[in-house]
C-alpha atoms as a PDB file:
ATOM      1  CA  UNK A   1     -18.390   1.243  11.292  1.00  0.00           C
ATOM      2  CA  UNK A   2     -18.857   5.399  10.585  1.00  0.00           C
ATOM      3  CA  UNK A   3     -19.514   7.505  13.546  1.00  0.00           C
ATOM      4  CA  UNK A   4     -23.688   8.439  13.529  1.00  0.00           C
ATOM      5  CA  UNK A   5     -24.603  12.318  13.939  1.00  0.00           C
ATOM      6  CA  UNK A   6     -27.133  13.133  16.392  1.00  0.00           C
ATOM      7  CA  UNK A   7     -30.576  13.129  15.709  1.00  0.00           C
ATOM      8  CA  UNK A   8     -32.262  15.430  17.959  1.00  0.00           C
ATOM      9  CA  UNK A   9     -34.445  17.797  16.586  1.00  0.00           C
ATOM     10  CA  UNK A  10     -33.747  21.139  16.563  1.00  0.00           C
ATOM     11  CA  UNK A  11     -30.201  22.108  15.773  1.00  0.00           C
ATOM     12  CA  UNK A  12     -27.633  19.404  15.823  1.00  0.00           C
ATOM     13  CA  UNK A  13     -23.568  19.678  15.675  1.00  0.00           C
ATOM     14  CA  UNK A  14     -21.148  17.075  14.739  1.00  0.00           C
ATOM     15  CA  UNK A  15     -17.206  16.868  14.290  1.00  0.00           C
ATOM     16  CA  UNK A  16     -15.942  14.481  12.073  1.00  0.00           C
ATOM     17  CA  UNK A  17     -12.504  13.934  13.033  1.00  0.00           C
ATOM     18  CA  UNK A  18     -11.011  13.705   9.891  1.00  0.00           C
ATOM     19  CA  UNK A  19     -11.178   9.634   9.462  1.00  0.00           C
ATOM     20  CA  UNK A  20     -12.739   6.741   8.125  1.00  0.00           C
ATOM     21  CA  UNK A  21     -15.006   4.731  10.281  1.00  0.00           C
ATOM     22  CA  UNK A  22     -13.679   2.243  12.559  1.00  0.00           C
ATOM     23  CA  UNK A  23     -13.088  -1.313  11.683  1.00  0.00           C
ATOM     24  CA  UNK A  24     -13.549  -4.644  12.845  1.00  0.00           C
ATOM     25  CA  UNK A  25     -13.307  -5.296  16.396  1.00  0.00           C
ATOM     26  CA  UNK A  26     -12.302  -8.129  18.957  1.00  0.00           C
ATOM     27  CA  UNK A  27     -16.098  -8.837  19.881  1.00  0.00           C
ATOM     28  CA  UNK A  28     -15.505 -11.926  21.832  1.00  0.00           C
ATOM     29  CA  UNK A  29     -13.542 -11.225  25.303  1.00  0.00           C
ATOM     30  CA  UNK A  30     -12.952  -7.460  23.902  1.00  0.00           C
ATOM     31  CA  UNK A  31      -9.827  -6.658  26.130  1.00  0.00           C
ATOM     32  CA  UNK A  32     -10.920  -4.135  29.119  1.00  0.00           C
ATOM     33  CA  UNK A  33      -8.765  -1.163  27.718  1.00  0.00           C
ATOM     34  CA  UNK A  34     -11.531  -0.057  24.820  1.00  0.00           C
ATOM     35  CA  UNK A  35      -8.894   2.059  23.249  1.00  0.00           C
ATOM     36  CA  UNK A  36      -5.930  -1.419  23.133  1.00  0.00           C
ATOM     37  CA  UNK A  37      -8.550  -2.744  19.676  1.00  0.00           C
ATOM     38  CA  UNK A  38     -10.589   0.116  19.018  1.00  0.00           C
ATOM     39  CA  UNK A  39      -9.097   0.322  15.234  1.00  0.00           C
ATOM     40  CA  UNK A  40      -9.691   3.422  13.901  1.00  0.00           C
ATOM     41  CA  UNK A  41      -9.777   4.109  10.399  1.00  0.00           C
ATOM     42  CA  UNK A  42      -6.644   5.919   9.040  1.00  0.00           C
ATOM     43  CA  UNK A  43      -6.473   9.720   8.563  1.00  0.00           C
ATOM     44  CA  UNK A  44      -7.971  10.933   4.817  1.00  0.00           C
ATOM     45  CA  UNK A  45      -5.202  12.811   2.756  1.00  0.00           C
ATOM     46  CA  UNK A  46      -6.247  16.128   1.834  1.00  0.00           C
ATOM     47  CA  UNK A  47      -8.629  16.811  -1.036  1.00  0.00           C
ATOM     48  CA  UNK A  48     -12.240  17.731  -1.954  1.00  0.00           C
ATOM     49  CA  UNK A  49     -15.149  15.888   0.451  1.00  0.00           C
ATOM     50  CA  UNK A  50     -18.850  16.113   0.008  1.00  0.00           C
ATOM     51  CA  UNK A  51     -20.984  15.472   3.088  1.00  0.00           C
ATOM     52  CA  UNK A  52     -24.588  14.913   2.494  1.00  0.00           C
ATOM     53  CA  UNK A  53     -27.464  15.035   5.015  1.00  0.00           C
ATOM     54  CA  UNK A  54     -30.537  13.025   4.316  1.00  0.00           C
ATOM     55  CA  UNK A  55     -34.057  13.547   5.862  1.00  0.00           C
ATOM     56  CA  UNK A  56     -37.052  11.315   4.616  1.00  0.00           C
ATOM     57  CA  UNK A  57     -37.063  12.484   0.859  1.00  0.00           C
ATOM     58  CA  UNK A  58     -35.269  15.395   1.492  1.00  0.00           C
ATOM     59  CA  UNK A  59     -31.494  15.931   0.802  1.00  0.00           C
ATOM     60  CA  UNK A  60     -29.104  17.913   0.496  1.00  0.00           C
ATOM     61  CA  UNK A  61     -24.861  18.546  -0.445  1.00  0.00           C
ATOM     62  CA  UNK A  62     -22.249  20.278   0.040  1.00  0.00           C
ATOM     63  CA  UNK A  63     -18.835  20.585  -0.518  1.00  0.00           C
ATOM     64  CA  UNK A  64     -15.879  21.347   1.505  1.00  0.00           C
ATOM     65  CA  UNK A  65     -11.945  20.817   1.199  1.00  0.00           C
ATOM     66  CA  UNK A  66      -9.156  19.628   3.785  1.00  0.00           C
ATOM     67  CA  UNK A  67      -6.298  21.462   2.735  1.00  0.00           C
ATOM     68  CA  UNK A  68      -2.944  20.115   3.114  1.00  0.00           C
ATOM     69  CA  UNK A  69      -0.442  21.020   6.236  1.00  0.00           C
ATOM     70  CA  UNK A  70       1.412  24.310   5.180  1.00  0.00           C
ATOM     71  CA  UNK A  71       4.029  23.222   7.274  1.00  0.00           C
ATOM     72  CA  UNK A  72       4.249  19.389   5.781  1.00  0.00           C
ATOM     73  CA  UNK A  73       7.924  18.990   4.071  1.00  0.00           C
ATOM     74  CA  UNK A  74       6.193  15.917   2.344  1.00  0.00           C
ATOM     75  CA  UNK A  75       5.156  15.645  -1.808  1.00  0.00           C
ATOM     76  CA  UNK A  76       1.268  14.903  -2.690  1.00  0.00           C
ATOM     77  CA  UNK A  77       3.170  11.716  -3.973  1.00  0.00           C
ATOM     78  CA  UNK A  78       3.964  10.607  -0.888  1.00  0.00           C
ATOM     79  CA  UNK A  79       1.104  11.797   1.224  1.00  0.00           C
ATOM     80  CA  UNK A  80      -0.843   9.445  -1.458  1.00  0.00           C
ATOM     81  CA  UNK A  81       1.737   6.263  -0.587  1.00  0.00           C
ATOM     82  CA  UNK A  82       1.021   7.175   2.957  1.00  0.00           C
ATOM     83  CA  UNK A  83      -2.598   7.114   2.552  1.00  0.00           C
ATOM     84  CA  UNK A  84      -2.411   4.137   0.436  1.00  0.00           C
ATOM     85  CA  UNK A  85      -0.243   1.887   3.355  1.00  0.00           C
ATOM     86  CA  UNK A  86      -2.533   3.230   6.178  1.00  0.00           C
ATOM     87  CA  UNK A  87      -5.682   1.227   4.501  1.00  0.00           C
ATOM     88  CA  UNK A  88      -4.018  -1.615   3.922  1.00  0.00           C
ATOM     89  CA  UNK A  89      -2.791  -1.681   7.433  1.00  0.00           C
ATOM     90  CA  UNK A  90      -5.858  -0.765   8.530  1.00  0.00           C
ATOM     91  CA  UNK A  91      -7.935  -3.182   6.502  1.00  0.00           C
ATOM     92  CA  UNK A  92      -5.199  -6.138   7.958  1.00  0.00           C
ATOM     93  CA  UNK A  93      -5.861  -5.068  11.394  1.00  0.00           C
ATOM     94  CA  UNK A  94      -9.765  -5.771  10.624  1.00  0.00           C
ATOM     95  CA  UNK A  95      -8.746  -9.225   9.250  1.00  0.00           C
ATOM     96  CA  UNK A  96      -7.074 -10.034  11.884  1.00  0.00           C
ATOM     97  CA  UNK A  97      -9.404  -9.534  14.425  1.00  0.00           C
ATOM     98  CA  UNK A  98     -12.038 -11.003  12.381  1.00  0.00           C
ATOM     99  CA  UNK A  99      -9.718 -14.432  12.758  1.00  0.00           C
ATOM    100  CA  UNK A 100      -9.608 -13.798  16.699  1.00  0.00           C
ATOM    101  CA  UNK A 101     -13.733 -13.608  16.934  1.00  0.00           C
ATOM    102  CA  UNK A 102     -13.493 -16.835  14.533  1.00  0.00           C
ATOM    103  CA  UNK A 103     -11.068 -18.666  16.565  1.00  0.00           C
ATOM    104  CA  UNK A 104     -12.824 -17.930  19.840  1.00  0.00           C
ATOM    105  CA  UNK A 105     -16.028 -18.533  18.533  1.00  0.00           C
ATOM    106  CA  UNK A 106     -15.222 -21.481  17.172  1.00  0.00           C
ATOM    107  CA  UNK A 107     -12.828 -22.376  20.698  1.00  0.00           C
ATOM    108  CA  UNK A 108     -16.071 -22.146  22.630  1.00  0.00           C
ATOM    109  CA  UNK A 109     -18.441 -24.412  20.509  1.00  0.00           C
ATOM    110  CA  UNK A 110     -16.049 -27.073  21.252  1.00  0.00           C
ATOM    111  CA  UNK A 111     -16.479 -29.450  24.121  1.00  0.00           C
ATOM    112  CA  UNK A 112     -14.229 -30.156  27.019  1.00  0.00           C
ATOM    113  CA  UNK A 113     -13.695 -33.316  26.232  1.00  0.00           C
ATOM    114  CA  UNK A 114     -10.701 -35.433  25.721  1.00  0.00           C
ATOM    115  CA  UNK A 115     -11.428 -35.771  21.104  1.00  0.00           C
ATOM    116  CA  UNK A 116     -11.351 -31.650  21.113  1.00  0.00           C
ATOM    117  CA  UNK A 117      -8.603 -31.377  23.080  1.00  0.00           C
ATOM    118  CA  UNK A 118      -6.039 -31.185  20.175  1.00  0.00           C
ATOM    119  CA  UNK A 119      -8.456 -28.562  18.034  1.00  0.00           C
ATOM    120  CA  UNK A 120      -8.531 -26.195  21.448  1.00  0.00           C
ATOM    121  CA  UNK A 121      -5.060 -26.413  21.866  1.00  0.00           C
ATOM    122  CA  UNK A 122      -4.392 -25.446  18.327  1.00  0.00           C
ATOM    123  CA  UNK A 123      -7.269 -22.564  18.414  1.00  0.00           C
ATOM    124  CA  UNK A 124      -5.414 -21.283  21.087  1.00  0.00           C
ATOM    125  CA  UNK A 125      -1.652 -21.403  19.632  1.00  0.00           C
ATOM    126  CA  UNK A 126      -2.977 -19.594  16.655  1.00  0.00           C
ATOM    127  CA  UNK A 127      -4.513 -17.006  18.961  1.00  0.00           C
ATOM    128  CA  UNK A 128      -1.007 -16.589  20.328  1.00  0.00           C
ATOM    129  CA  UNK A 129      -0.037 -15.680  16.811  1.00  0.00           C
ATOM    130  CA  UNK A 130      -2.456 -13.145  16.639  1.00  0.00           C
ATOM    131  CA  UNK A 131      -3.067 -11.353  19.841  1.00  0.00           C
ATOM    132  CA  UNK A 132      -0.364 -10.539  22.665  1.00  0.00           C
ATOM    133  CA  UNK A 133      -1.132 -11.074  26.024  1.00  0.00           C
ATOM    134  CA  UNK A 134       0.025  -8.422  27.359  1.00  0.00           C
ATOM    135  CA  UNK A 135       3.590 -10.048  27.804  1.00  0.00           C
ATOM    136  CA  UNK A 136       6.931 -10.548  25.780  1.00  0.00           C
ATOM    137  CA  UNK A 137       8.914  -8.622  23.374  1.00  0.00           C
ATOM    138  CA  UNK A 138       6.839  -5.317  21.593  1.00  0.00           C
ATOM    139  CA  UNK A 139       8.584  -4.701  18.590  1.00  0.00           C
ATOM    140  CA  UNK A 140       7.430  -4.266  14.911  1.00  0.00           C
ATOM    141  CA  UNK A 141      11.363  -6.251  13.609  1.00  0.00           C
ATOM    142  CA  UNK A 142      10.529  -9.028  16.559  1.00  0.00           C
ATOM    143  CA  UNK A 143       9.366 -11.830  14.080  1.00  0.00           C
ATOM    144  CA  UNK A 144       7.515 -13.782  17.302  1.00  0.00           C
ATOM    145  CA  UNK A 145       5.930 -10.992  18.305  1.00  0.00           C
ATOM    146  CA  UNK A 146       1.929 -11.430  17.975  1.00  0.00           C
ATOM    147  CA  UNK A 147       1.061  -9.479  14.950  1.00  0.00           C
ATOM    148  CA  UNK A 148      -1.539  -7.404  16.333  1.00  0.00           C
ATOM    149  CA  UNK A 149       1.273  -5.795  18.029  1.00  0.00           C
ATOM    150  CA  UNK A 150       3.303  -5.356  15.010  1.00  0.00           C
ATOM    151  CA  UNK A 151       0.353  -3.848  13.147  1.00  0.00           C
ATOM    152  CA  UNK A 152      -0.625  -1.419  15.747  1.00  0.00           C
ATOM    153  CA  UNK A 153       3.508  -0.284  15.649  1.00  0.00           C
ATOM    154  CA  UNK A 154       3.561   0.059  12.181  1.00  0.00           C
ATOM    155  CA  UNK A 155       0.181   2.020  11.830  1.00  0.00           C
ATOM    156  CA  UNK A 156       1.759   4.547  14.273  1.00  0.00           C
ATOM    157  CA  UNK A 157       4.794   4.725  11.922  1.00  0.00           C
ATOM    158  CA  UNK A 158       3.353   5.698   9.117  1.00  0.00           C
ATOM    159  CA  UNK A 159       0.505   7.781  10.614  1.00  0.00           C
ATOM    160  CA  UNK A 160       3.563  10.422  11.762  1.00  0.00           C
ATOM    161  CA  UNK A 161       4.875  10.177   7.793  1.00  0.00           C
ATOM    162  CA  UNK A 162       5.319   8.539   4.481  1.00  0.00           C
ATOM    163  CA  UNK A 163       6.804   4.931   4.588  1.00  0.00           C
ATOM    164  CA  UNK A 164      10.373   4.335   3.415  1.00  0.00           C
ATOM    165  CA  UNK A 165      10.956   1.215   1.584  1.00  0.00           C
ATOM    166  CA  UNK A 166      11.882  -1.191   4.746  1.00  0.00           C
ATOM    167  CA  UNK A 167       8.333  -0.043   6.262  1.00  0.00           C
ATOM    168  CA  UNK A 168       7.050  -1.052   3.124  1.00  0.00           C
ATOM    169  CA  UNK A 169       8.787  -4.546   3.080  1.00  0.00           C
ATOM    170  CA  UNK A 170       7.856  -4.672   7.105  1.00  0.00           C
ATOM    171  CA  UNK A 171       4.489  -4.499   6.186  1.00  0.00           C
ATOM    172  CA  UNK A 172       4.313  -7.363   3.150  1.00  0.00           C
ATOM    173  CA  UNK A 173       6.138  -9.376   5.482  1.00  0.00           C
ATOM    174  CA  UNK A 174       3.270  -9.139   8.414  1.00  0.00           C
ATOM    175  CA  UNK A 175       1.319  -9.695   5.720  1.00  0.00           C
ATOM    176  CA  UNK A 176       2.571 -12.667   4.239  1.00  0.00           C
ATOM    177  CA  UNK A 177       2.468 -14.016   8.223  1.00  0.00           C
ATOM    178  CA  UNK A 178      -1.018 -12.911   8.642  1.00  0.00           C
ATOM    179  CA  UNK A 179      -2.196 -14.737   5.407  1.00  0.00           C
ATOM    180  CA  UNK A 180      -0.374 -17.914   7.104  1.00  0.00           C
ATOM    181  CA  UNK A 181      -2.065 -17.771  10.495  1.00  0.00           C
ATOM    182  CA  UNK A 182      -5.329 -17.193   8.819  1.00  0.00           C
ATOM    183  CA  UNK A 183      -5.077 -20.155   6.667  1.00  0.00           C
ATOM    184  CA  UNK A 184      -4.020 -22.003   9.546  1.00  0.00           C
ATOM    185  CA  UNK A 185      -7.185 -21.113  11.245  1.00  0.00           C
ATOM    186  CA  UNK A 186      -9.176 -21.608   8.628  1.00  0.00           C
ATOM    187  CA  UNK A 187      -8.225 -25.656   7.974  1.00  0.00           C
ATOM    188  CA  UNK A 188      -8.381 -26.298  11.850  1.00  0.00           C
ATOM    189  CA  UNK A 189     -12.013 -24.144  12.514  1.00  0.00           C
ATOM    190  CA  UNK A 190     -13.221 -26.417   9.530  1.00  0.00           C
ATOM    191  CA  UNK A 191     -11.623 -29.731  11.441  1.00  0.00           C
ATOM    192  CA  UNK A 192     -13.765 -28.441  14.039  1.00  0.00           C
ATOM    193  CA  UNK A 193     -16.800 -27.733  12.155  1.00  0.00           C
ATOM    194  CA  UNK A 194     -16.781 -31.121  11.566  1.00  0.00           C
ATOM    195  CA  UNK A 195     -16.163 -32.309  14.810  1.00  0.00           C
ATOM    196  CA  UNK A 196     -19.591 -30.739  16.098  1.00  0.00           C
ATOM    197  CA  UNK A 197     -21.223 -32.268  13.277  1.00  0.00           C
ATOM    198  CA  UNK A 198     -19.881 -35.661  14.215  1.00  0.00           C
ATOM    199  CA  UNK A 199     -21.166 -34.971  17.922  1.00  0.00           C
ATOM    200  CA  UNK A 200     -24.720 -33.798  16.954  1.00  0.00           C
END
């Protein structure tokens, strides 16, 4: 989701910040602090941009540059590897709280009843997996710790500079355990699927 410009007529300023859009959101019981899911997008590296501004038929370009940090220590090499890790991150933090909205969504279709039970309780275990609630251990190396928390820790990590290799391996291991969850979620939300079908 890209920030929109203002529309006013007249003359009209906006800042870009320097990042991609914002991702997917918990939509379903967002937590109160906006800022705790807001998932921005990661920083662009520098290089040549082109912004365009588009009025009925009428268009027009232009190009600027964001020049790189005089003051970085750090090789276009790895500002590209650092770049490269911050989407992925990013674009795993979107995937994961597209599970939560599916899981929740697909928690609160189910009835109270005693036969949905087992499905709610398992909805709610994988949630666990996904989400902290606001209580034990917040470490990125804490392999129980929900992974939203150990995505959030590692995007800080390598938004202050290039991974190493163990940030690297830190992040296909979240990744693996995402991919896990997920396909845990998706077997019981279509066991559930069918459930409703069963009951309408």
């Amino acid at each position: 989701k890209d920030p929109v410009p203002p529309r006013r007529s007249g003359m009209n300023r906006f800042v870009w910040d320097g990042r991609h859009g914002h991702g997917i959101q918990i939509e379903i019981d967002p937590p109160e602090d906006e800022d705790a899911a807001a998932n921005p997008g990661p920083v662009v590296p520098p290089g040549r941009y082109t912004v365009r501004v588009e009025l009925g038929e009428h268009a027009a370009e232009v190009g600027f540059e964001i020049a790189a940090d005089p003051r970085s220590r750090y090789t276009p090499e790895q500002l590209a590897g650092q770049y490269q890790l911050a989407l992925r991150l990013w674009g795993m933090l979107s995937d994961l709280y597209d599970g939560v909205n599916r899981s929740r969504r697909a928690r609160y279709e189910l009835s109270e009843g005693e036969p949905d039970l087992q499905l709610r309780q398992e909805l709610e275990a994988i949630e666990s997996d996904l989400v902290a609630d606001g209580g034990g251990k917040r470490s990125i190396h804490v392999h129980r710790a929900a992974l939203d928390t150990r995505l959030v820790s590692l995007r800080q990590l390598v938004e202050t500079a290039p991974p190493n290799r163990p940030t690297v391996e830190l992040a296909d291991q979240v990744q693996a355990q995402l991919k896990q969850v997920l396909g845990r979620l998706s077997d019981v939300d279509e066991r559930a699927q069918q459930a409703r079908a069963r009951q309408d």
